[in-house]
C-alpha atoms as a PDB file:
ATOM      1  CA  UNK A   1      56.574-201.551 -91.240  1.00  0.00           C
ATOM      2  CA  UNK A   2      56.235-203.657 -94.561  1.00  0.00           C
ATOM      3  CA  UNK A   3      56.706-202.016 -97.847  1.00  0.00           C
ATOM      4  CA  UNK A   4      55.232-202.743-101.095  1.00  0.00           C
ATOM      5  CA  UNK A   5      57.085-204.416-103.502  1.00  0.00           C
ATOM      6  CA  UNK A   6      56.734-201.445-106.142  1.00  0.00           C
ATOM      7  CA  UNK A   7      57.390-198.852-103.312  1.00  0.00           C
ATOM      8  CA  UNK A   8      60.852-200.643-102.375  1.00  0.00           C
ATOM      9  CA  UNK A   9      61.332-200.581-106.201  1.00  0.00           C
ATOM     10  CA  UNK A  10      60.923-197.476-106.483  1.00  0.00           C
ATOM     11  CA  UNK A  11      63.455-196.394-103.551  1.00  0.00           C
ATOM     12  CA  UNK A  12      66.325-198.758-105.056  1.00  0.00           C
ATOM     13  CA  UNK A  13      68.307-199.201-108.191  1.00  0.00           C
ATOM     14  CA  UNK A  14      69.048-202.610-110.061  1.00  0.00           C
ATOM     15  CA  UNK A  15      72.435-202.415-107.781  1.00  0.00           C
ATOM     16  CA  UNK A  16      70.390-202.177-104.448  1.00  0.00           C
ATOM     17  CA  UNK A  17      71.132-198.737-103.971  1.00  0.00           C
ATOM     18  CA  UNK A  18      68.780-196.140-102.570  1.00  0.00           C
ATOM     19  CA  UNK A  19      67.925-193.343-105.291  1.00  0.00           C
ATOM     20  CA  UNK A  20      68.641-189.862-104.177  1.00  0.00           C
ATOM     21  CA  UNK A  21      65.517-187.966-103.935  1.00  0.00           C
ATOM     22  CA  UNK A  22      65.061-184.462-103.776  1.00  0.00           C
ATOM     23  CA  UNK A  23      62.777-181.977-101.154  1.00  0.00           C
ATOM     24  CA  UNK A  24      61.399-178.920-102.463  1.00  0.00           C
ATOM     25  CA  UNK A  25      59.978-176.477 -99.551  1.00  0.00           C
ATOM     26  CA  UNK A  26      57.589-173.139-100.614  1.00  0.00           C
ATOM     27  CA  UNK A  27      57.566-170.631 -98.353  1.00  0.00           C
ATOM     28  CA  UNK A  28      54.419-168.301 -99.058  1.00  0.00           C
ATOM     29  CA  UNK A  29      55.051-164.444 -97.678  1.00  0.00           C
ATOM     30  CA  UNK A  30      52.053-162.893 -98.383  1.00  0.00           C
ATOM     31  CA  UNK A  31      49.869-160.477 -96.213  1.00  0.00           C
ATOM     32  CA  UNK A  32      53.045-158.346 -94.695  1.00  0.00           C
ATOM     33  CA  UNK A  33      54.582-155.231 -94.430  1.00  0.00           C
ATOM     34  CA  UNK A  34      58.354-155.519 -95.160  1.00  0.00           C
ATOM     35  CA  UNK A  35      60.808-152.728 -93.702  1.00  0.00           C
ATOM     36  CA  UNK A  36      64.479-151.997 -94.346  1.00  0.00           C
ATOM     37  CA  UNK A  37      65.716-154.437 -91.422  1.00  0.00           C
ATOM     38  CA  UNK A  38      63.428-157.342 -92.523  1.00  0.00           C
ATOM     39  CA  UNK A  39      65.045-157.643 -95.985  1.00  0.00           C
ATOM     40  CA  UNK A  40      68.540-157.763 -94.080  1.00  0.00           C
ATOM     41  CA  UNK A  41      67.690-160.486 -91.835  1.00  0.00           C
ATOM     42  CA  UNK A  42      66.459-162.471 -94.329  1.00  0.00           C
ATOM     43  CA  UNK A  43      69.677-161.810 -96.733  1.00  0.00           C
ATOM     44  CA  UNK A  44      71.823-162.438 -93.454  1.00  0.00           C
ATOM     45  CA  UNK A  45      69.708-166.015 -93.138  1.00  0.00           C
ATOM     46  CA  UNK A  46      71.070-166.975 -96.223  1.00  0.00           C
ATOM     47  CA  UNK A  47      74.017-164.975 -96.349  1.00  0.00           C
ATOM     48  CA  UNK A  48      74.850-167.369 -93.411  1.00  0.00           C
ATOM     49  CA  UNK A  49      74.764-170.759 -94.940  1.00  0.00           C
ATOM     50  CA  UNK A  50      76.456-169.611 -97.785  1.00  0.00           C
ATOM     51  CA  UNK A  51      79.710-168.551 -94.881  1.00  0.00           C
ATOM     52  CA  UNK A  52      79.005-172.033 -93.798  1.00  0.00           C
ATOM     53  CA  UNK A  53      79.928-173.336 -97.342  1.00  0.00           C
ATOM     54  CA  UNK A  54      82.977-171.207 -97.467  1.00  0.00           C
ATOM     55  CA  UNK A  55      84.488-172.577 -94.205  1.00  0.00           C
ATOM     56  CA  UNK A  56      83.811-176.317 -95.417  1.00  0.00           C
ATOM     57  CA  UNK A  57      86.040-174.804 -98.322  1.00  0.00           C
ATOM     58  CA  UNK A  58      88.600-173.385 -96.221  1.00  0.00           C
ATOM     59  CA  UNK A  59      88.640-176.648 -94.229  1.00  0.00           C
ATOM     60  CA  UNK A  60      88.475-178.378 -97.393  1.00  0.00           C
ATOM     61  CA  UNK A  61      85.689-180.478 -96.304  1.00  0.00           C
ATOM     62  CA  UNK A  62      84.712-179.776 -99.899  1.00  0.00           C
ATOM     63  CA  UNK A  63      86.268-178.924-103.332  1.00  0.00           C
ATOM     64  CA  UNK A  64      84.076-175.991-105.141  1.00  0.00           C
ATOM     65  CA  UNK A  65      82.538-172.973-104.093  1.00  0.00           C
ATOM     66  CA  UNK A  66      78.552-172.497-103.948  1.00  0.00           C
ATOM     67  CA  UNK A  67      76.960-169.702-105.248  1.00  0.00           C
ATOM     68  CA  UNK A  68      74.785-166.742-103.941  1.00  0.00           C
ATOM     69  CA  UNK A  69      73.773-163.474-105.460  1.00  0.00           C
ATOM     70  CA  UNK A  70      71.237-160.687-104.394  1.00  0.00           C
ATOM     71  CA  UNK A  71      69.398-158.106-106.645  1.00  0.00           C
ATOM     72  CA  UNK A  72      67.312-154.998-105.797  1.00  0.00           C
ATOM     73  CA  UNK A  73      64.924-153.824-108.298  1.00  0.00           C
ATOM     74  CA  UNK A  74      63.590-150.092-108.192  1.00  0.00           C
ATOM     75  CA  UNK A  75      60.217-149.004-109.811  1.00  0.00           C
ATOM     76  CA  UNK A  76      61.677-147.744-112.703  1.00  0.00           C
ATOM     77  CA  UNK A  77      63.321-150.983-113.550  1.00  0.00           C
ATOM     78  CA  UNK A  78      67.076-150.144-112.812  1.00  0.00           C
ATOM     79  CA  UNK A  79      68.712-152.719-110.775  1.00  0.00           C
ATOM     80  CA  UNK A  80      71.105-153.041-107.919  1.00  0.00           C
ATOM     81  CA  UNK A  81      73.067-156.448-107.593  1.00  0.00           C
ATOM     82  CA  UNK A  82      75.848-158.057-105.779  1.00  0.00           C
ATOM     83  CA  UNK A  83      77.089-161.191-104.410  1.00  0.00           C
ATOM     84  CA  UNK A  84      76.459-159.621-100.604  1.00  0.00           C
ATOM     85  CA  UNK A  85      73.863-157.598 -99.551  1.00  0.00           C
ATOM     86  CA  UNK A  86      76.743-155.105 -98.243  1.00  0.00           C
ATOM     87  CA  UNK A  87      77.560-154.824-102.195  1.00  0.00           C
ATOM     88  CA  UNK A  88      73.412-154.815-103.394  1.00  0.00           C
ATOM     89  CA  UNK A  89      72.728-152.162-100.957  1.00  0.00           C
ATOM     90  CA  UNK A  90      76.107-150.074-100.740  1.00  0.00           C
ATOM     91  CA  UNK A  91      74.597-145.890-100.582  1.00  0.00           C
ATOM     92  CA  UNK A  92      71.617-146.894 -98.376  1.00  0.00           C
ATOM     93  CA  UNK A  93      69.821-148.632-101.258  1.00  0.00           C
ATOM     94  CA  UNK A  94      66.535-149.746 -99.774  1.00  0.00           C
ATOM     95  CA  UNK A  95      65.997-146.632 -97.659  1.00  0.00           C
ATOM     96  CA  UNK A  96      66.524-144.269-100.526  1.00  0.00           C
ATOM     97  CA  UNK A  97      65.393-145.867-103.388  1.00  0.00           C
ATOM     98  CA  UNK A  98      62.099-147.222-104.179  1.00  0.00           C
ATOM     99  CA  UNK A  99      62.930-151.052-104.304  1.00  0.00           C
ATOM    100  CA  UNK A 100      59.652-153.087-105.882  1.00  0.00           C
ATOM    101  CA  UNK A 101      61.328-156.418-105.782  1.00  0.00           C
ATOM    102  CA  UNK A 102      63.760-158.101-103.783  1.00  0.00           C
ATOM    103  CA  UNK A 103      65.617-161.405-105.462  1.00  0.00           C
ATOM    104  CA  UNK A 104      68.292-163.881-103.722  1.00  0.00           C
ATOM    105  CA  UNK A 105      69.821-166.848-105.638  1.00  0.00           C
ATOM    106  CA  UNK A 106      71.903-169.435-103.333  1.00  0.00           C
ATOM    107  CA  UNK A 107      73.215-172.162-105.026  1.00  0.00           C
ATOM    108  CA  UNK A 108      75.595-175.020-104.103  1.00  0.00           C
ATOM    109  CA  UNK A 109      76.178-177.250-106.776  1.00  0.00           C
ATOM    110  CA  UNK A 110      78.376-179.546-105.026  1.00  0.00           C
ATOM    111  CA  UNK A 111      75.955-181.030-102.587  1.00  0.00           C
ATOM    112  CA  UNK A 112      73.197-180.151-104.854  1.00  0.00           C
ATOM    113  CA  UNK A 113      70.913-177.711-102.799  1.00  0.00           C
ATOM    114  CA  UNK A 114      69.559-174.191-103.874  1.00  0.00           C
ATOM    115  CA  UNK A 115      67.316-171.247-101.971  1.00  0.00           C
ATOM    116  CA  UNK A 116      65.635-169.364-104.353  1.00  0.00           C
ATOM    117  CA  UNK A 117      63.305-166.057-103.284  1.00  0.00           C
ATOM    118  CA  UNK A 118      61.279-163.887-105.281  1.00  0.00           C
ATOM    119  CA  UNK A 119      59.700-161.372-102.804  1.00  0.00           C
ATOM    120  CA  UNK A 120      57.570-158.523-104.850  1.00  0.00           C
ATOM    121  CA  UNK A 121      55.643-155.534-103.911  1.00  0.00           C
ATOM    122  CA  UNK A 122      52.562-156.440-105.293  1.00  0.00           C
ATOM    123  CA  UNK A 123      48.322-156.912-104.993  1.00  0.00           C
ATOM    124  CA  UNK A 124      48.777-160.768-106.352  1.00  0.00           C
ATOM    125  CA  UNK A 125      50.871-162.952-104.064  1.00  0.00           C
ATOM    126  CA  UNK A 126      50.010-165.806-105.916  1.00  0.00           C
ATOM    127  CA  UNK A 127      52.299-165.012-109.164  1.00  0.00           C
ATOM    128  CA  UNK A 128      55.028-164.508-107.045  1.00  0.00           C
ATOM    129  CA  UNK A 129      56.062-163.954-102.934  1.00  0.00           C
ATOM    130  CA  UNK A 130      58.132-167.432-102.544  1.00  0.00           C
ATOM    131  CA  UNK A 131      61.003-168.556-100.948  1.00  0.00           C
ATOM    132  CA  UNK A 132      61.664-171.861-102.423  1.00  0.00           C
ATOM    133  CA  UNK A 133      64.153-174.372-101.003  1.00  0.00           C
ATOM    134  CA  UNK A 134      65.099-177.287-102.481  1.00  0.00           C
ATOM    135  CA  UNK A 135      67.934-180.479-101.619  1.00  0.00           C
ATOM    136  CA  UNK A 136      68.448-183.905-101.621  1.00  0.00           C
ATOM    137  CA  UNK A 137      69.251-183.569 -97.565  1.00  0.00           C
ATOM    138  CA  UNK A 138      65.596-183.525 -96.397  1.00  0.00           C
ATOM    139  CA  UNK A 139      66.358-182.487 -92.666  1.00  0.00           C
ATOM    140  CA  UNK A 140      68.354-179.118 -94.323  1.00  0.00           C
ATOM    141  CA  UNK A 141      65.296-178.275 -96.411  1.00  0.00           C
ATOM    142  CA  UNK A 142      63.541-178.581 -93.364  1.00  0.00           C
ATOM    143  CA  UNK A 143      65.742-176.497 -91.767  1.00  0.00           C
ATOM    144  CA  UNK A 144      65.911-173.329 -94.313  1.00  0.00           C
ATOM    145  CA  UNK A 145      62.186-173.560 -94.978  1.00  0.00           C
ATOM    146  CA  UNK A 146      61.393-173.508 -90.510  1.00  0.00           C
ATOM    147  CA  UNK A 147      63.843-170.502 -90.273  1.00  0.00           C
ATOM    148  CA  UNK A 148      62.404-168.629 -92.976  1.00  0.00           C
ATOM    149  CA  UNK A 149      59.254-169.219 -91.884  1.00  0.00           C
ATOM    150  CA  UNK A 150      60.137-168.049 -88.167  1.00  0.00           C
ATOM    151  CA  UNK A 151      61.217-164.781 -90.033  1.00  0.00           C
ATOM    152  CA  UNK A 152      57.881-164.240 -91.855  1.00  0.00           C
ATOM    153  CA  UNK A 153      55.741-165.121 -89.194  1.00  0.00           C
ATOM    154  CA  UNK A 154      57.579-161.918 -87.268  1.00  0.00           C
ATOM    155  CA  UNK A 155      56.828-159.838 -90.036  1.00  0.00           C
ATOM    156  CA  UNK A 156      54.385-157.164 -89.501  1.00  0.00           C
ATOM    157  CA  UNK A 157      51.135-158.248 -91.079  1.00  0.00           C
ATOM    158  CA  UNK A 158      48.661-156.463 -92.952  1.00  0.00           C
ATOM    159  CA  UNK A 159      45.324-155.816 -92.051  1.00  0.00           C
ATOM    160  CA  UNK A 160      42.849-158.930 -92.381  1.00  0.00           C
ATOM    161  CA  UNK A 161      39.770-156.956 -92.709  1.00  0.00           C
ATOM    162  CA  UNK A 162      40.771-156.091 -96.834  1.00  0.00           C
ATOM    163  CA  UNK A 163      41.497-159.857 -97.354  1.00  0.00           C
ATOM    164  CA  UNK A 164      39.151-162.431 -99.204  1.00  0.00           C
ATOM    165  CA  UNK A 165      35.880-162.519 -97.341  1.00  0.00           C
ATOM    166  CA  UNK A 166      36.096-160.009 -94.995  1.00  0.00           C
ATOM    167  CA  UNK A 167      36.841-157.378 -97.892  1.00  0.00           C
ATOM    168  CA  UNK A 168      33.094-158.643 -98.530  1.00  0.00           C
ATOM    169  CA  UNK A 169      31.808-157.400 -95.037  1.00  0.00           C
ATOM    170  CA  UNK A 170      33.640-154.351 -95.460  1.00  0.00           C
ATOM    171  CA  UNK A 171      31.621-153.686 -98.853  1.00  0.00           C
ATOM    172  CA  UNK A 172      28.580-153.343 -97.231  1.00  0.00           C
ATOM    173  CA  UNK A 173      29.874-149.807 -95.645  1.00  0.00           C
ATOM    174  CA  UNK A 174      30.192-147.989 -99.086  1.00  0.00           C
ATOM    175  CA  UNK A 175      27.083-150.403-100.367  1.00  0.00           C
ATOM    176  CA  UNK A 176      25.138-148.402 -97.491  1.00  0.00           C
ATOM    177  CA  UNK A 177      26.553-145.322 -97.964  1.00  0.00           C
ATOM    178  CA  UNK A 178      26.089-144.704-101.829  1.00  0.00           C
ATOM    179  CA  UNK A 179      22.845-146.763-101.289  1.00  0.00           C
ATOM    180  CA  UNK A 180      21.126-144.497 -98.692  1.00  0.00           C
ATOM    181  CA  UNK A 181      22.676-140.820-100.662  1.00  0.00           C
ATOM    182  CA  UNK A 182      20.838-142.188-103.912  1.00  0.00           C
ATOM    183  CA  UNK A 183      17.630-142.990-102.408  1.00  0.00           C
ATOM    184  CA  UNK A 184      17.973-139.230-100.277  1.00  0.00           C
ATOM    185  CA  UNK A 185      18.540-137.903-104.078  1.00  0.00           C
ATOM    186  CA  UNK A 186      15.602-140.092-105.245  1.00  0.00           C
ATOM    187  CA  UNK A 187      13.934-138.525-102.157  1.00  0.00           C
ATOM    188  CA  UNK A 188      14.375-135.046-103.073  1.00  0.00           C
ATOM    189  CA  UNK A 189      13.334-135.269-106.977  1.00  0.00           C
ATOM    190  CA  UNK A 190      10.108-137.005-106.235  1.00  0.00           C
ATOM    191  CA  UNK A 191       7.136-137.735-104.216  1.00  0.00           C
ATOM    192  CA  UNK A 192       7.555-141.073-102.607  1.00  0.00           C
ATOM    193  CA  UNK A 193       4.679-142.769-100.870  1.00  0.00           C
ATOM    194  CA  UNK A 194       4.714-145.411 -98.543  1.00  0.00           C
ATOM    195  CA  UNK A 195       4.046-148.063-101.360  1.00  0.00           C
ATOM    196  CA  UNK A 196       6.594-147.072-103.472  1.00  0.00           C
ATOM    197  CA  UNK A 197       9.119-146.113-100.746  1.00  0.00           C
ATOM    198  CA  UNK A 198      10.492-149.980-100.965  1.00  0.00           C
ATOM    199  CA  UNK A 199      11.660-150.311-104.475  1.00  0.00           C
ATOM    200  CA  UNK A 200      13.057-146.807-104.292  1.00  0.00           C
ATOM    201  CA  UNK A 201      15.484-148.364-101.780  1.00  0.00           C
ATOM    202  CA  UNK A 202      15.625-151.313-103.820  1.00  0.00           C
ATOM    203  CA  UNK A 203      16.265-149.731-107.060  1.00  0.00           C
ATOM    204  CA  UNK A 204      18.789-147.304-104.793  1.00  0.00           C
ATOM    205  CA  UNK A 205      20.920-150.110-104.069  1.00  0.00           C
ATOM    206  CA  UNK A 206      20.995-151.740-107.282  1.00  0.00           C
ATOM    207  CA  UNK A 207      22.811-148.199-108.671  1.00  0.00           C
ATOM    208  CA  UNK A 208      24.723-148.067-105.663  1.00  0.00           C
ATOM    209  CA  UNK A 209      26.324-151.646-106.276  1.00  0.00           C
ATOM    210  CA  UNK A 210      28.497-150.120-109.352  1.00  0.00           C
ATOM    211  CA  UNK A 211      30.741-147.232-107.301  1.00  0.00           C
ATOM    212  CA  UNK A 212      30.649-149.901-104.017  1.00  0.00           C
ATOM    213  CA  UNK A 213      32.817-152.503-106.369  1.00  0.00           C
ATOM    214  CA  UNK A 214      35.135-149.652-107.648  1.00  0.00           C
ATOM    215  CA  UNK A 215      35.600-148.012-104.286  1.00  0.00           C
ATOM    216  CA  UNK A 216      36.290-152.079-102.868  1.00  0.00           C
ATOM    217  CA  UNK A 217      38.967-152.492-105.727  1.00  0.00           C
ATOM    218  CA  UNK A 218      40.955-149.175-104.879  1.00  0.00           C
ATOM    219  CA  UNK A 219      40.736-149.844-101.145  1.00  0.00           C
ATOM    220  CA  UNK A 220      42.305-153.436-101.842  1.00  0.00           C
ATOM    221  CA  UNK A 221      44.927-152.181-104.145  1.00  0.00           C
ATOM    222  CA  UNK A 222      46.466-149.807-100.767  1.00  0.00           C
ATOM    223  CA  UNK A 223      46.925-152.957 -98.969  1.00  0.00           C
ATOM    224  CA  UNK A 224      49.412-155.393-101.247  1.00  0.00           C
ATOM    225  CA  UNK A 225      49.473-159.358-100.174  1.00  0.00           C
ATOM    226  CA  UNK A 226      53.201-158.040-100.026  1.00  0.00           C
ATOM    227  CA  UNK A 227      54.222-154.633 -99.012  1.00  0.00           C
ATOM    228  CA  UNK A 228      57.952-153.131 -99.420  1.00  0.00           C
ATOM    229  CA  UNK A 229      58.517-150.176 -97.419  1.00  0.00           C
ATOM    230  CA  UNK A 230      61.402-148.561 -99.221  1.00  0.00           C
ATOM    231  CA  UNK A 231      62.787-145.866-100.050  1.00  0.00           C
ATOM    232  CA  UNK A 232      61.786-142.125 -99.088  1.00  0.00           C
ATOM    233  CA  UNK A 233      58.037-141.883 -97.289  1.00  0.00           C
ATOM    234  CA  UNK A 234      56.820-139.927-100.119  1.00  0.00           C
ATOM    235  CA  UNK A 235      57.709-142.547-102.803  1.00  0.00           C
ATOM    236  CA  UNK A 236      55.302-144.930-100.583  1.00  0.00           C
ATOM    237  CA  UNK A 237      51.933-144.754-102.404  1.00  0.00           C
ATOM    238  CA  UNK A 238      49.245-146.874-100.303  1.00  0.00           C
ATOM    239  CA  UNK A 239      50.562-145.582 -97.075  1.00  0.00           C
ATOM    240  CA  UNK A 240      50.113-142.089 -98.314  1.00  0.00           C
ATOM    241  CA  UNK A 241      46.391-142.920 -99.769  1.00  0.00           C
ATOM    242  CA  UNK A 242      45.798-144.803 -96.599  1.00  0.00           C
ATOM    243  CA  UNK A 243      45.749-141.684 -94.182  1.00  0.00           C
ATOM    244  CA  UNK A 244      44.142-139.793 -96.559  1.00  0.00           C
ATOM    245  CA  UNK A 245      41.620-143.091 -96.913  1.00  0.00           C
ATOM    246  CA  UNK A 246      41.344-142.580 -92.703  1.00  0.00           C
ATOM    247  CA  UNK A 247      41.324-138.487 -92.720  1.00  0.00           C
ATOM    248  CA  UNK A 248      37.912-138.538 -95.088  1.00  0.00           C
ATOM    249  CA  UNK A 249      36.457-141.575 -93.562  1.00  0.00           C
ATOM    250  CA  UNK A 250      36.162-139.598 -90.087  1.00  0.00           C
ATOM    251  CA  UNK A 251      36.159-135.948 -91.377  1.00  0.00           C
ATOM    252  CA  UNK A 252      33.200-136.503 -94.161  1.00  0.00           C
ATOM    253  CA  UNK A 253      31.962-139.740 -95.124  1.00  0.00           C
ATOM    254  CA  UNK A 254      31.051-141.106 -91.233  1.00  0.00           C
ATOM    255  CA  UNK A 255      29.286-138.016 -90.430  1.00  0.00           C
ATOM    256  CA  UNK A 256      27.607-137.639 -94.140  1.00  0.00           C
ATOM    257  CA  UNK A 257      26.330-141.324 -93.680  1.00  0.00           C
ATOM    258  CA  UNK A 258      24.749-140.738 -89.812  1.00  0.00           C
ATOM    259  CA  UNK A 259      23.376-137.770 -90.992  1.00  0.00           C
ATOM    260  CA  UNK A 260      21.241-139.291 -93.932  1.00  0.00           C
ATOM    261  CA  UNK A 261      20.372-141.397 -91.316  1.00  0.00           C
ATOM    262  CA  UNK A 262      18.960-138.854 -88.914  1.00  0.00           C
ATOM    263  CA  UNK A 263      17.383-137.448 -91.985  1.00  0.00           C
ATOM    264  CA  UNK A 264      15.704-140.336 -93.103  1.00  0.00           C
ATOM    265  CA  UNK A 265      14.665-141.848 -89.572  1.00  0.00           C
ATOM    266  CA  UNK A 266      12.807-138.571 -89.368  1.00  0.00           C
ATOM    267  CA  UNK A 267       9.131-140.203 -90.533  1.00  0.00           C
ATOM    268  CA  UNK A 268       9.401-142.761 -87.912  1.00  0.00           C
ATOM    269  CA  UNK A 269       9.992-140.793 -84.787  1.00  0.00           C
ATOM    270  CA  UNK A 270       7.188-138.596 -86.320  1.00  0.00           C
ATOM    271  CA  UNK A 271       4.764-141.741 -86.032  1.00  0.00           C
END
């Protein structure tokens, strides 16, 4: 394979010598549920290399130490940290406490190589929900970023049906529902011919658009790009709200809905 002349100047020095270049690998975690046990495996991932560095030391395959450190954040802003998870979670942390945000810093200055993750419960993956690694040895980046990855993917995932365009779809259901209990209202407070009986539903729907978009909003908020499940159940908001969310679903609004439209289908089977 030929290389350019400014391509092979850009890979050398004036000595000849290759330039060191460095490999940075984001890992997105978005769109999962995160439990106690997924949090450890992941710390133990790193925790690992990290043991790795420490037996080069021992070995004295190398001369300083790297660095790693772990921090727990609750909802109130009070912080748990340690340089093992053992340490950051000592008392049963994570099933105790509400923990919003879950940090580990791995550094090794020596050879120049660093995992950094920032894993948040949040709405907005895109601020935040990385695990970034980044080295000068592309085939260990590689490495880090495929076993992280392999950890994610086996994370339980969150439903797809409140996500981008298919939170869209599932607008229409309230957009029908408050649509067709206006126009029933309409309905009731006036006499509606058949010539104005299509821009009563039109106008119906137009109102109805307003509560649809806030009822959309609060159903995405109860299902976070990233979810921590910490702490005791009743500190766990959206999964609370959620089966209450199901409970009226099936107990009122489904049956309110098919019976407006029995109610309104009514003038057509009389035809």
């Amino acid at each position: 394979m030929a290389f350019s002349t400014e391509y092979e100047e850009a890979l050398l020095g004036w000595n000849g010598m290759a330039i060191p270049r460095r490999t940075t690998a984001p890992v997105r975690v978005s769109g999962v549920i995160v439990n106690p046990d997924d949090i450890r495996k992941l710390a133990d991932f790193v925790w690992r290399q990290y043991q790795h560095d420490l037996e080069k030391l021992r070995r004295r395959e190398r001369e300083q130490e790297s660095f790693i450190w772990f921090t727990l954040t609750r909802s109130d802003g009070r912080t748990y940290e340690g340089h093992s998870m053992n340490v950051a979670c000592e008392g049963q942390v994570l099933e105790t406490k509400k923990i919003v945000e879950f940090e580990i810093a791995y550094e090794d200055n020596e050879e120049q190589k660093s995992i950094v993750v920032d894993l948040r419960h949040d709405s907005m993956s895109f601020r935040r929900d990385l695990a970034i690694i980044s080295g000068f040895n592309e085939e260990w980046v590689e490495a880090m970023a495929g076993g992280i990855s392999d950890l994610v993917n086996g994370w339980r995932k969150q439903p797809r049906l409140v996500q981008g365009k298919r939170l869209l779809l599932l607008s229409a259901v309230p957009l029908v529902g408050f649509g067709l209990v206006t126009a029933a209202i309409f309905r009731s407070f006036m006499g509606v011919d058949l010539i104005i009986e299509p821009a009563l539903y039109l106008v119906s729907f137009i109102f109805a658009a307003v509560p649809t978009v806030a009822v959309s909003m609060f159903v995405r908020g109860l299902y976070p790009d990233f979810e921590l499940l910490m702490g005791p159940e009743h500190s766990q908001r959206e999964r609370g709200m959620r089966r209450k969310l199901v409970a009226l679903l099936t107990l009122f609004v489904v049956p309110l809905i098919v019976g407006i439209l029995l109610e309104l289908s009514k003038p057509l089977w009389a035809r």
